[in-house]
Protein backbone atom coordinates (compact mmCIF):
# COMPACT_ATOMS: atom_id res chain seq x y z
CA UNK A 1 8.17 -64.12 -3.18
CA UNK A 2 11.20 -63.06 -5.26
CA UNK A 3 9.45 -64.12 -8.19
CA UNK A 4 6.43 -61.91 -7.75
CA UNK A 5 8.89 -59.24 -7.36
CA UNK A 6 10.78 -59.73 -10.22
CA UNK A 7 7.16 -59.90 -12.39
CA UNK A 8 6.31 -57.33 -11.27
CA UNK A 9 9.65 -55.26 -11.88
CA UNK A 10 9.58 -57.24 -15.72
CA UNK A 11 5.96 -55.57 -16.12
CA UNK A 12 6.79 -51.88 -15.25
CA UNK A 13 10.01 -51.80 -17.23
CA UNK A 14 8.75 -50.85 -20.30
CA UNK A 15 7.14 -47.60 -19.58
CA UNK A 16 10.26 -46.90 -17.48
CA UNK A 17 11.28 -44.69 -20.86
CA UNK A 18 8.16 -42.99 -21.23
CA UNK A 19 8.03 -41.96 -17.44
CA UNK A 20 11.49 -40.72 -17.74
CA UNK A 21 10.43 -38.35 -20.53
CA UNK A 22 7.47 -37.12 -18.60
CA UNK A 23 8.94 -36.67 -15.24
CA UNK A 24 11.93 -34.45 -17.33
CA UNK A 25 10.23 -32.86 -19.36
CA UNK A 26 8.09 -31.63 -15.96
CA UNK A 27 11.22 -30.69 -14.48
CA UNK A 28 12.55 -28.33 -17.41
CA UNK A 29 9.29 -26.57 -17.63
CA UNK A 30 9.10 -26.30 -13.32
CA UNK A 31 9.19 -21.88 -13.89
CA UNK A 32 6.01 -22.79 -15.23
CA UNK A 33 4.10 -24.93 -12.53
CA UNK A 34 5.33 -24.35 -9.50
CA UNK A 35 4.42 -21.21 -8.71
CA UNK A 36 1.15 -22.07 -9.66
CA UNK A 37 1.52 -25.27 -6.64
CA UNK A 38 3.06 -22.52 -4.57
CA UNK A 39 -0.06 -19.95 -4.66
CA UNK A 40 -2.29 -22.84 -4.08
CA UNK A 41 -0.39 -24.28 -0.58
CA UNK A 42 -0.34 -20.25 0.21
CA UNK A 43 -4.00 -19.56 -0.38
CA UNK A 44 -4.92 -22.82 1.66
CA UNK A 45 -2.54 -21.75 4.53
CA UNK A 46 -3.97 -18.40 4.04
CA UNK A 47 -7.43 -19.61 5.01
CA UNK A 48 -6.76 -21.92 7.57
CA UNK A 49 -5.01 -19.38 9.10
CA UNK A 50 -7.97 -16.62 8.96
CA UNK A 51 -10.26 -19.18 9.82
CA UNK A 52 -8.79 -20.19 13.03
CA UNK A 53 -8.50 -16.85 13.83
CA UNK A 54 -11.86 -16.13 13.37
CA UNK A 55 -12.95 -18.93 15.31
CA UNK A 56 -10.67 -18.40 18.13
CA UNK A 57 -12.32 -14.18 18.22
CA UNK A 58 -16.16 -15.44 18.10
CA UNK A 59 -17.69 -14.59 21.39
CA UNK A 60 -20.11 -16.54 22.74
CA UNK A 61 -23.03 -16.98 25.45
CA UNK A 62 -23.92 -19.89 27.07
CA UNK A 63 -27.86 -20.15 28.36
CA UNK A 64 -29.83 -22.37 30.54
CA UNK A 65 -33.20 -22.95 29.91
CA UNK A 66 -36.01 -24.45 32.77
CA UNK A 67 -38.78 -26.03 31.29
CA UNK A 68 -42.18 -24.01 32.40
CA UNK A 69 -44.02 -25.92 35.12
CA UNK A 70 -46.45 -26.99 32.37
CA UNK A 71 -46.08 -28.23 28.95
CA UNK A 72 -49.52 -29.42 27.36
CA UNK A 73 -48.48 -29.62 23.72
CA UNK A 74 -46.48 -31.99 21.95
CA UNK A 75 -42.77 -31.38 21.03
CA UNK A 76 -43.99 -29.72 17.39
CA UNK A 77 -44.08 -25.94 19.34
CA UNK A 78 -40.08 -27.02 18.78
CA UNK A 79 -40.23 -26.78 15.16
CA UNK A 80 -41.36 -23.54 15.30
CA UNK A 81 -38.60 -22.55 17.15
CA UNK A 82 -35.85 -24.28 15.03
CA UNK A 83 -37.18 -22.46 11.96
CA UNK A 84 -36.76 -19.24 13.90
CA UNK A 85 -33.33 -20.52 14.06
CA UNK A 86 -32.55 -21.26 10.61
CA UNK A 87 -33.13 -17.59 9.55
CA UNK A 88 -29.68 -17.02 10.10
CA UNK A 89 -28.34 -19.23 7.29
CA UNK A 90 -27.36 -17.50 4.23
CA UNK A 91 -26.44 -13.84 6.72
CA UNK A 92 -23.69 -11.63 6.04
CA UNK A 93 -21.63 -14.53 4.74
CA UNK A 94 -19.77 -13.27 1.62
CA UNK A 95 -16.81 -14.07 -0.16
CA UNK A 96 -14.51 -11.15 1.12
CA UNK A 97 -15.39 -12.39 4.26
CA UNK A 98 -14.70 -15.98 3.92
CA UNK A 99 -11.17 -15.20 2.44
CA UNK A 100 -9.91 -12.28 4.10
CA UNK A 101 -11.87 -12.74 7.65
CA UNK A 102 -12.22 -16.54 7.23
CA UNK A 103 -15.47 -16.18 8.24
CA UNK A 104 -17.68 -19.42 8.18
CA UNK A 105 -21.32 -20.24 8.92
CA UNK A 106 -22.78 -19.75 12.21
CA UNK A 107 -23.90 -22.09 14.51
CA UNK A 108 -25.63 -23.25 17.51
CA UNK A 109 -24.84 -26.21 20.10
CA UNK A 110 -28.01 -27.24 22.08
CA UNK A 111 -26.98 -29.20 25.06
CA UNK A 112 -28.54 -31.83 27.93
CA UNK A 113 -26.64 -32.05 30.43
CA UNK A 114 -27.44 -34.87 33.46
CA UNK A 115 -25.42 -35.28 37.18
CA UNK A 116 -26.49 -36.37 40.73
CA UNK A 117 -28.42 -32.69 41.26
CA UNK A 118 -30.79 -33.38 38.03
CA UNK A 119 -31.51 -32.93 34.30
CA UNK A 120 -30.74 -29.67 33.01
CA UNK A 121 -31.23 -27.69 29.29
CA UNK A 122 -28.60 -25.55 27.80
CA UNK A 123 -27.97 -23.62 24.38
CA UNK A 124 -24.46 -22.10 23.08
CA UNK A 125 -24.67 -18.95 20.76
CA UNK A 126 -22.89 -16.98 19.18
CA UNK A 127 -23.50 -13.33 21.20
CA UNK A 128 -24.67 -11.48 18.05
CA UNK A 129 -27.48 -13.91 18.66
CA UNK A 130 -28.91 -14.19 21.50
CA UNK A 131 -32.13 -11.90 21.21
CA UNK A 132 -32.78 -13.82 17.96
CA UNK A 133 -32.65 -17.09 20.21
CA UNK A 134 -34.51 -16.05 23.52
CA UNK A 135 -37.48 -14.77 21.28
CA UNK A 136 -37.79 -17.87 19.92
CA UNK A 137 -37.65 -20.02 22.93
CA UNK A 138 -40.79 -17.33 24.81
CA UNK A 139 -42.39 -17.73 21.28
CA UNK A 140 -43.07 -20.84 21.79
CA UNK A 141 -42.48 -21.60 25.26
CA UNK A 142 -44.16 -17.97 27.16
CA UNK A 143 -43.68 -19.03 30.81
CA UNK A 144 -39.57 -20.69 30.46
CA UNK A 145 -36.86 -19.30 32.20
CA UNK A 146 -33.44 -18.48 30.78
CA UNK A 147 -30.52 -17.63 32.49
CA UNK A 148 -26.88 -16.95 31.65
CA UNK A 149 -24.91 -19.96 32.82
CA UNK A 150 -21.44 -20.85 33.97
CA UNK A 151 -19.40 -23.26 31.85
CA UNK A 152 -20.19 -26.96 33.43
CA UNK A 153 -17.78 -28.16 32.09
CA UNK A 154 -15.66 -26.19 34.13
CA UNK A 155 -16.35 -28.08 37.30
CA UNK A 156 -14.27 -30.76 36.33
CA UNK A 157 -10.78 -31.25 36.21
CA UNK A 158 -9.33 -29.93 32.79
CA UNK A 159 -6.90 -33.19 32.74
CA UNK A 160 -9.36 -35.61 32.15
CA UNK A 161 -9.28 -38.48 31.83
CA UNK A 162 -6.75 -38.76 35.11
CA UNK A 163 -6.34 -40.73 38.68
CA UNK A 164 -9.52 -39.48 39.88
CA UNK A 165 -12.17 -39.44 36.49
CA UNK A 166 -12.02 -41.23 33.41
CA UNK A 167 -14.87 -41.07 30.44
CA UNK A 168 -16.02 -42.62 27.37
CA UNK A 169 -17.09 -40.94 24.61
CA UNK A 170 -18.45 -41.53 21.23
CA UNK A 171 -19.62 -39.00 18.08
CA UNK A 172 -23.48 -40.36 17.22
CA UNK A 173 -23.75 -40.70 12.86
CA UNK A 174 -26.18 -41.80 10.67
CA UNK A 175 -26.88 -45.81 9.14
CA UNK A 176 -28.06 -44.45 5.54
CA UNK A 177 -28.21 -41.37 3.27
CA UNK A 178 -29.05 -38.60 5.18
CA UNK A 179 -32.78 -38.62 3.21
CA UNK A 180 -34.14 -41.38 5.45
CA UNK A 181 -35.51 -39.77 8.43
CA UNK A 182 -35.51 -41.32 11.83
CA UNK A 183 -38.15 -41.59 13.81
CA UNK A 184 -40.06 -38.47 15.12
CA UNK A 185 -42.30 -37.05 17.87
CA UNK A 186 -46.10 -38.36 15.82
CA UNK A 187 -44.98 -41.82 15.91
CA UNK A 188 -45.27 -41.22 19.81
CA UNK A 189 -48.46 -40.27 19.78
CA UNK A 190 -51.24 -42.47 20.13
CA UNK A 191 -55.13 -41.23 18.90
CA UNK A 192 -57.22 -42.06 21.85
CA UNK A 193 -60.05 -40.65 20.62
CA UNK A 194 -61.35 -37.78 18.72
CA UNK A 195 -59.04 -34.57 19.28
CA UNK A 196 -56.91 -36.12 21.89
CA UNK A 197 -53.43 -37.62 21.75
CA UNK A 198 -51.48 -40.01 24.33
CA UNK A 199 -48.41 -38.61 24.29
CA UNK A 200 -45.43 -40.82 24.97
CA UNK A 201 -42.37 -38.23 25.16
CA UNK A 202 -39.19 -39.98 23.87
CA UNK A 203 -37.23 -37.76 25.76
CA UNK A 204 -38.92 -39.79 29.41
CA UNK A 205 -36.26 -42.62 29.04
CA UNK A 206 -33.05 -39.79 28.76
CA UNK A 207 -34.39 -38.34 31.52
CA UNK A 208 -34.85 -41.58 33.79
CA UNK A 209 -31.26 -42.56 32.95
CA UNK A 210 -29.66 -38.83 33.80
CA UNK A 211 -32.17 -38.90 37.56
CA UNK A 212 -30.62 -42.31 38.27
CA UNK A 213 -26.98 -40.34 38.21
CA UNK A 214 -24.94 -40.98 41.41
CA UNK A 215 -22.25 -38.42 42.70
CA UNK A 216 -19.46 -38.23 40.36
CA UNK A 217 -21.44 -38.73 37.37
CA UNK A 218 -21.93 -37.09 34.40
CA UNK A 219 -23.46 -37.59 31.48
CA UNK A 220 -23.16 -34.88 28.38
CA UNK A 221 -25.22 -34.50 25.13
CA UNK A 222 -24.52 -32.09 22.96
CA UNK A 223 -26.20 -31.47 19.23
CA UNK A 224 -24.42 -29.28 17.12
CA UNK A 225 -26.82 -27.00 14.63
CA UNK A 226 -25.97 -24.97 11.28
CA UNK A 227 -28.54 -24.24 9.34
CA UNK A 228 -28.29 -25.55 5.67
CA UNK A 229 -29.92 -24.63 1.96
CA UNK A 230 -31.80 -26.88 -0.34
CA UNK A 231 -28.69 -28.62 -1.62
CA UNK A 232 -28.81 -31.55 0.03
CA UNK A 233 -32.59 -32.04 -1.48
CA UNK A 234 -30.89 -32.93 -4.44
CA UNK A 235 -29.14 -36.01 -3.38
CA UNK A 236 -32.31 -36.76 -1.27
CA UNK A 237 -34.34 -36.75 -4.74
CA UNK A 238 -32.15 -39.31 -6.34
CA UNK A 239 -32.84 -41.66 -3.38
CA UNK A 240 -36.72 -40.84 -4.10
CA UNK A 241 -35.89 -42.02 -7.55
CA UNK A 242 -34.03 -44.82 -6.63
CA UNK A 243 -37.21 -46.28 -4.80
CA UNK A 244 -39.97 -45.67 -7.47
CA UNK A 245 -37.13 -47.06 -9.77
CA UNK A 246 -36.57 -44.36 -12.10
CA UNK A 247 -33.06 -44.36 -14.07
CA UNK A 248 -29.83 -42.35 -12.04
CA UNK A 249 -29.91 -39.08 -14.33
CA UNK A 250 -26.60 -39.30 -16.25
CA UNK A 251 -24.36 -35.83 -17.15
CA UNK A 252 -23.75 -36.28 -20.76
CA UNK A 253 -20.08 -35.33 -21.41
CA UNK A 254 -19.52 -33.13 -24.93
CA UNK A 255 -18.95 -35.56 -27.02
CA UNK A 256 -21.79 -37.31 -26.10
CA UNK A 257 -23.78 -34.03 -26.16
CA UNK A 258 -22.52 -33.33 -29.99
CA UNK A 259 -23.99 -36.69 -31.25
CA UNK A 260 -27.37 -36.40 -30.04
CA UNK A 261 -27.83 -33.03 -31.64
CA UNK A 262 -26.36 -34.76 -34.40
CA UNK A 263 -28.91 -37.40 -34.50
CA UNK A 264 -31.86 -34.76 -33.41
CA UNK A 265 -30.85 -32.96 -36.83
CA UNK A 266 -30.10 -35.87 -39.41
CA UNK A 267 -32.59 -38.81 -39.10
CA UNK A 268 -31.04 -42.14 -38.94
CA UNK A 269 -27.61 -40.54 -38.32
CA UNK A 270 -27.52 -42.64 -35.71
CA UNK A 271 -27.67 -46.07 -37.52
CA UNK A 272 -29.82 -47.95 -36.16
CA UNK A 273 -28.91 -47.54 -32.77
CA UNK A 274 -30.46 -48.69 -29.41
CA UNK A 275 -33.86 -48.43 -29.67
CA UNK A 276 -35.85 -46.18 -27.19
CA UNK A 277 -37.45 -48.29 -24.00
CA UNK A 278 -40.55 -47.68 -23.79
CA UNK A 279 -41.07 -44.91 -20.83
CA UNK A 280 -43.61 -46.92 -17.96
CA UNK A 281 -45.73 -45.27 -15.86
CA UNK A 282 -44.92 -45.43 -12.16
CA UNK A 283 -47.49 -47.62 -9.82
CA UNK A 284 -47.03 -46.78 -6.33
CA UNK A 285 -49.07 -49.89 -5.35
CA UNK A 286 -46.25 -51.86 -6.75
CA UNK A 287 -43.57 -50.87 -4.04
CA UNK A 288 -44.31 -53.13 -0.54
CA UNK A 289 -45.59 -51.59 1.75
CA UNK A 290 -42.20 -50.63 3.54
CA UNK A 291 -41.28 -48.79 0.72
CA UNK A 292 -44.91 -46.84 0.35
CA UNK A 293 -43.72 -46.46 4.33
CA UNK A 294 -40.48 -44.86 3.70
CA UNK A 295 -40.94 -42.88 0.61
CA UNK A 296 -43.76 -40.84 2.31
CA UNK A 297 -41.25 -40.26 5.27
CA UNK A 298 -38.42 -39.05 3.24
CA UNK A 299 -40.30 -36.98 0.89
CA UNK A 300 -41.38 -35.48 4.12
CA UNK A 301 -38.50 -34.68 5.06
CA UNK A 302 -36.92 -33.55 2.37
CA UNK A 303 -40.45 -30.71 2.18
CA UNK A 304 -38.87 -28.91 5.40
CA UNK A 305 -35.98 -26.74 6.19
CA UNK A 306 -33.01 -29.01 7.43
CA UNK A 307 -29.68 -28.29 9.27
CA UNK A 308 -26.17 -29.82 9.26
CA UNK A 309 -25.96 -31.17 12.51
CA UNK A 310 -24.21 -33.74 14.85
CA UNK A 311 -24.30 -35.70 18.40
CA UNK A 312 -21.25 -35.97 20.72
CA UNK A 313 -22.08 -37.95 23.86
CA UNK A 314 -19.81 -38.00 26.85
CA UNK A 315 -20.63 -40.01 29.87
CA UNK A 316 -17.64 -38.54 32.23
CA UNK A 317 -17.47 -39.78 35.92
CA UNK A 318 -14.99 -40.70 38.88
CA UNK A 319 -13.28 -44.45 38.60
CA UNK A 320 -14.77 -45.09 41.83
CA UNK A 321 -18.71 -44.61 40.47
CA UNK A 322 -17.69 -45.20 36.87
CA UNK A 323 -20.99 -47.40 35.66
CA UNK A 324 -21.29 -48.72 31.76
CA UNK A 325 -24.40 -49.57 31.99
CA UNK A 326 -25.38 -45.69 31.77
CA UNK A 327 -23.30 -45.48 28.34
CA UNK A 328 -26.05 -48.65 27.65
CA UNK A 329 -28.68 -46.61 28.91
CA UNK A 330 -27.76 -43.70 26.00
CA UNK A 331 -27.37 -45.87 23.54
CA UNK A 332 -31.02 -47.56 23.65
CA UNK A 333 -32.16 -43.74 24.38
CA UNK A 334 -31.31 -43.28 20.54
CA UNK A 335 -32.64 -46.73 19.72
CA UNK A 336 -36.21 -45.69 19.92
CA UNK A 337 -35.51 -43.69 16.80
CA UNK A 338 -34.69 -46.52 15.10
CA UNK A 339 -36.97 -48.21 12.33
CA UNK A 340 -36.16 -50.86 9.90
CA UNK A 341 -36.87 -48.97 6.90
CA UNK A 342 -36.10 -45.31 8.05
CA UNK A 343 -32.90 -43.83 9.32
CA UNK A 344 -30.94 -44.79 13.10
CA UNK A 345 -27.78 -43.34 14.78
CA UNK A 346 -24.71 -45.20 15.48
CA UNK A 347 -21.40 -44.50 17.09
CA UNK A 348 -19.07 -43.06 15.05
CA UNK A 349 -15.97 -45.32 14.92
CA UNK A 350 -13.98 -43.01 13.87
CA UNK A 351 -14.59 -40.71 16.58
CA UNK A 352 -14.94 -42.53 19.96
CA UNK A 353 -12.68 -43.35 22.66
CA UNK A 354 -12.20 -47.10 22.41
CA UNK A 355 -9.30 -48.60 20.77
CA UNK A 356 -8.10 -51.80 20.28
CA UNK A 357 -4.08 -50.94 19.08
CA UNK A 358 -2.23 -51.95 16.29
CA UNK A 359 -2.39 -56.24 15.65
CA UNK A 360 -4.65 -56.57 18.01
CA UNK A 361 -5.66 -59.78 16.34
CA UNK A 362 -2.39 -61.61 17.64
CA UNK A 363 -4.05 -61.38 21.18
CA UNK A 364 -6.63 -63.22 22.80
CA UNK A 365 -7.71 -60.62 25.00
CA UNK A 366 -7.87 -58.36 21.22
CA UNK A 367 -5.75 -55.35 22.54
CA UNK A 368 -2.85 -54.99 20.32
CA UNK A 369 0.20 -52.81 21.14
CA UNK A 370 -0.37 -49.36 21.96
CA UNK A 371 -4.01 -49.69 22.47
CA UNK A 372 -3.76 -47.66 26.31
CA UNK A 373 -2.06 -44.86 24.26
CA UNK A 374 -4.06 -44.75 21.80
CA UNK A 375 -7.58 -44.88 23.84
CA UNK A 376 -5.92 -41.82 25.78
CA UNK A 377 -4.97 -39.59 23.06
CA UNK A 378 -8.23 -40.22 21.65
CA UNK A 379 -10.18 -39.43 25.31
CA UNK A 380 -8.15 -36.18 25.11
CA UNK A 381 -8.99 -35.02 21.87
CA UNK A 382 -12.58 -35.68 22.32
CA UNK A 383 -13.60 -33.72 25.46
CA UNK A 384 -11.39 -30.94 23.63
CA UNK A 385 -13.98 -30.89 21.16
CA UNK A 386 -16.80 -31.45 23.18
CA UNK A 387 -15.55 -28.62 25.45
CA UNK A 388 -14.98 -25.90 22.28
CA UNK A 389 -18.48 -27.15 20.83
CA UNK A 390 -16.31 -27.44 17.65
CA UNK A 391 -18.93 -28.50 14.22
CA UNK A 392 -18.50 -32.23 13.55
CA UNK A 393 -16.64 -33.14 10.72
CA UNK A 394 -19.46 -36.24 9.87
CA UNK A 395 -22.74 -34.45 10.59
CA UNK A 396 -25.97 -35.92 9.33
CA UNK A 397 -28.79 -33.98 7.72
CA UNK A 398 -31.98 -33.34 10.20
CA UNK A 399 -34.59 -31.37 9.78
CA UNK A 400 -36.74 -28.89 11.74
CA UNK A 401 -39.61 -32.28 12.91
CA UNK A 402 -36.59 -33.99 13.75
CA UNK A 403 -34.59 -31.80 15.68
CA UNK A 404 -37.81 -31.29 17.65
CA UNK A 405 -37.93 -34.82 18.45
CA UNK A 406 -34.25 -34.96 19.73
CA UNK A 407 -33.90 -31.35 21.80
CA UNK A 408 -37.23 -29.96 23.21
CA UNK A 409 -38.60 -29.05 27.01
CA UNK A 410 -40.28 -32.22 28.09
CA UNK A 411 -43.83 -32.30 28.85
CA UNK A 412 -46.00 -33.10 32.03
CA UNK A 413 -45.46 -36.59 31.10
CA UNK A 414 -41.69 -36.64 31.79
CA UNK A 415 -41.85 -37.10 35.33
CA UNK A 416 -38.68 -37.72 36.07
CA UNK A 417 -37.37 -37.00 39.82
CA UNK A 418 -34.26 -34.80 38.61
CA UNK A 419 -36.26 -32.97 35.73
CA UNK A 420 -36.12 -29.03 37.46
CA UNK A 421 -39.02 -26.83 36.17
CA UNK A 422 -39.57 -23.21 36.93
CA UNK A 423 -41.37 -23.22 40.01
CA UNK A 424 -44.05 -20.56 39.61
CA UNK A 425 -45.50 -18.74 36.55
CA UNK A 426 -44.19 -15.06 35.92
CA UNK A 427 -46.38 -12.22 34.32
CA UNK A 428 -46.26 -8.85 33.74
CA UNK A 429 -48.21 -6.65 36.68
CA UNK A 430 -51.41 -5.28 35.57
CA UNK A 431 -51.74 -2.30 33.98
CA UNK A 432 -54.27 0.23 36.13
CA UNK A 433 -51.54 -0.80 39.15
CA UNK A 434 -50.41 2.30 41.20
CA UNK A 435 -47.01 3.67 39.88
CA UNK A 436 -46.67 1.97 36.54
């Protein structure tokens, strides 16, 4: 041991000289750089500071929404109302704003929420909003009711977990690049003959879990929405690429940029470099037919507009009724989605409430010390967020056909016994009708 030390002390001493110099010669010149340092910790406290404030000043409205008594089409009337959503991106967001207001993107929190009374839809906006959102959800959905709601979450104790409830909790991320897509709504639709669709909605096996909720359970989903640009396209291409096999497009630096005009302008300047490889034409029958599979899925999804998004899941319920096999029951909800080739969730490890302590590998029951604290802290911190619908910090990229597959009203099909529906239709009274 003391002779790896002292190696490794032999190896460093001679540029023990040479990092003198620099480190002096930093500090006799420190009029020069640190106020430069100084700005930049300012301006980043500066906007931390304006953007918490801004955050803490939003106001916001939270709405319930009751599926009509019928639903006949399929869950793609739900793109058409996220794309009503994403016209927001891009507004009044400018850079005065960001720095002096800390004003940040918008965004949206649709929620499903599941106890002992029943399944129940709910959307968080900001106020400014609203009539943007509720014409959106009639577009598409004429004979829905929305309603102002209370905060659920207010019905429990804000001390969770405590004596009486206790929860587990998990952010949802995804397995690859955000340019696989996972699966959506048409691969639950089966052609039984000409014009007509069996529709198998994937939402049927959430709501079977959230009617099989005893007293004192709770189970919370909530998907967190901000509309994004056509950046992310970009890094969606190069996966493209990296299927049909095409080279990773390389950023020449200067110098490199200097010789090829060089060699563009003086023939054989170069000389005799590396020959040119002869450019190949790409055959799509080539790939197997999992990749055929998953390059027409991505480059589908990549053709539609997309938002940042992200999945907290909190099953919260009294020690007395607490039941893991409805975290389980979650879980393979979101399996369905899954296909070899394409995109799945997972729990985030990062963000969950489990914890197995520090050394936990010294014990055979694999709880190290600390690992009660730790799973505590982290319980805490977690219904926090879920509670101030604050934006992930890992979000995955989904776009408009799969949002619609994750968050839509279920159809006829979902006949779940906790699944409330409005219970007659509303219309407007008829015109040639005394006093109007």
């Amino acid at each position: 041991m003391f002779s790896i030390l002292s190696q490794t002390l032999a190896a460093f001493q001679p540029i023990l000289p040479v990092a003198r110099v620099i480190v002096g010669f930093l500090f006799s010149i420190w009029w020069l750089w640190l106020p430069i340092v100084l700005a930049a910790l300012a301006v980043r406290q500066w906007q931390e500071y304006t953007r918490t404030r801004y955050i803490r000043g939003m106001k916001w409205t939270l709405l319930e929404v009751i599926p009509p008594p019928e639903v006949q089409r399929s869950p793609k009337i739900a793109e058409n109302f996220f794309s009503g959503l994403h016209g927001i991106y891009g507004s009044s967001l400018k850079w005065k704003k960001m720095f002096f207001d800390g004003k940040i993107p918008d965004w949206f929190t649709c929620e499903i929420v599941g106890d002992a009374q029943g399944m129940r839809f709910y959307i968080r906006t900001p106020s400014g909003h609203r009539n943007l959102l509720e014409s959106h959800i009639f577009a598409q959905w004429p004979e829905a009711e929305i309603r102002e709601a209370e905060e659920y979450t207010s019905r429990l104790p804000k001390d969770i977990p405590n004596e009486q409830y206790d929860l587990f909790g998990t952010e949802l991320i995804f397995t690859k690049e955000h340019a696989y897509p996972i699966r959506t709504y048409p691969f639950f639709e089966e052609q039984s003959g000409k014009d007509e669709y069996v529709r198998t909605d994937p939402m049927a096996a959430l709501a079977e879990v959230m009617s099989s909720l005893k007293p004192g359970e709770h189970i919370w989903l909530q998907l967190t929405l901000r509309p994004t640009g056509g950046d992310w396209v970009k890094e969606g291409q190069k996966v493209v690429d990296k299927i049909m096999g095409k080279e990773p497009k390389v950023e020449q630096t200067t110098g490199q940029k200097i010789i090829a005009l060089i060699d563009a302008i003086v023939p054989g300047s170069s000389g005799g470099g590396e020959e040119k490889k002869e450019k190949k034409d790409f055959n799509v029958m080539a790939l197997s037919p999992g990749q055929r599979s998953a390059l027409e899925q991505i480059e589908i999804k990549l053709s539609k507009l997309a938002f940042k998004a992200g999945f907290r899941f909190m099953y919260v319920a009294e020690k007395a009724a607490f039941n893991r096999a409805r975290i389980a029951g979650v879980i393979g909800y979101f399996k369905q989605f899954y296909a070899n080739d394409l995109n799945s969730f997972k729990p985030n490890g990062e963000v969950t409430t489990s914890s197995d302590g520090k050394l936990a590998w010294l014990f055979p029951s694999n709880r190290g010390f600390g690992a009660a604290e730790a799973e505590y802290k982290k319980k805490v911190e977690l219904i926090e967020k879920y509670r101030g619908r604050e934006f992930v910090k890992d979000y995955a990229i989904l776009n408009i056909e799969e949002l619609a597959t994750l968050w839509h009203l279920p159809g006829l099909n979902v006949k779940a016994a906790g699944l409330p529906r409005v219970e007659a239709k509303k219309s407007t009274p008829p015109a040639n009708l005394p006093g109007f």
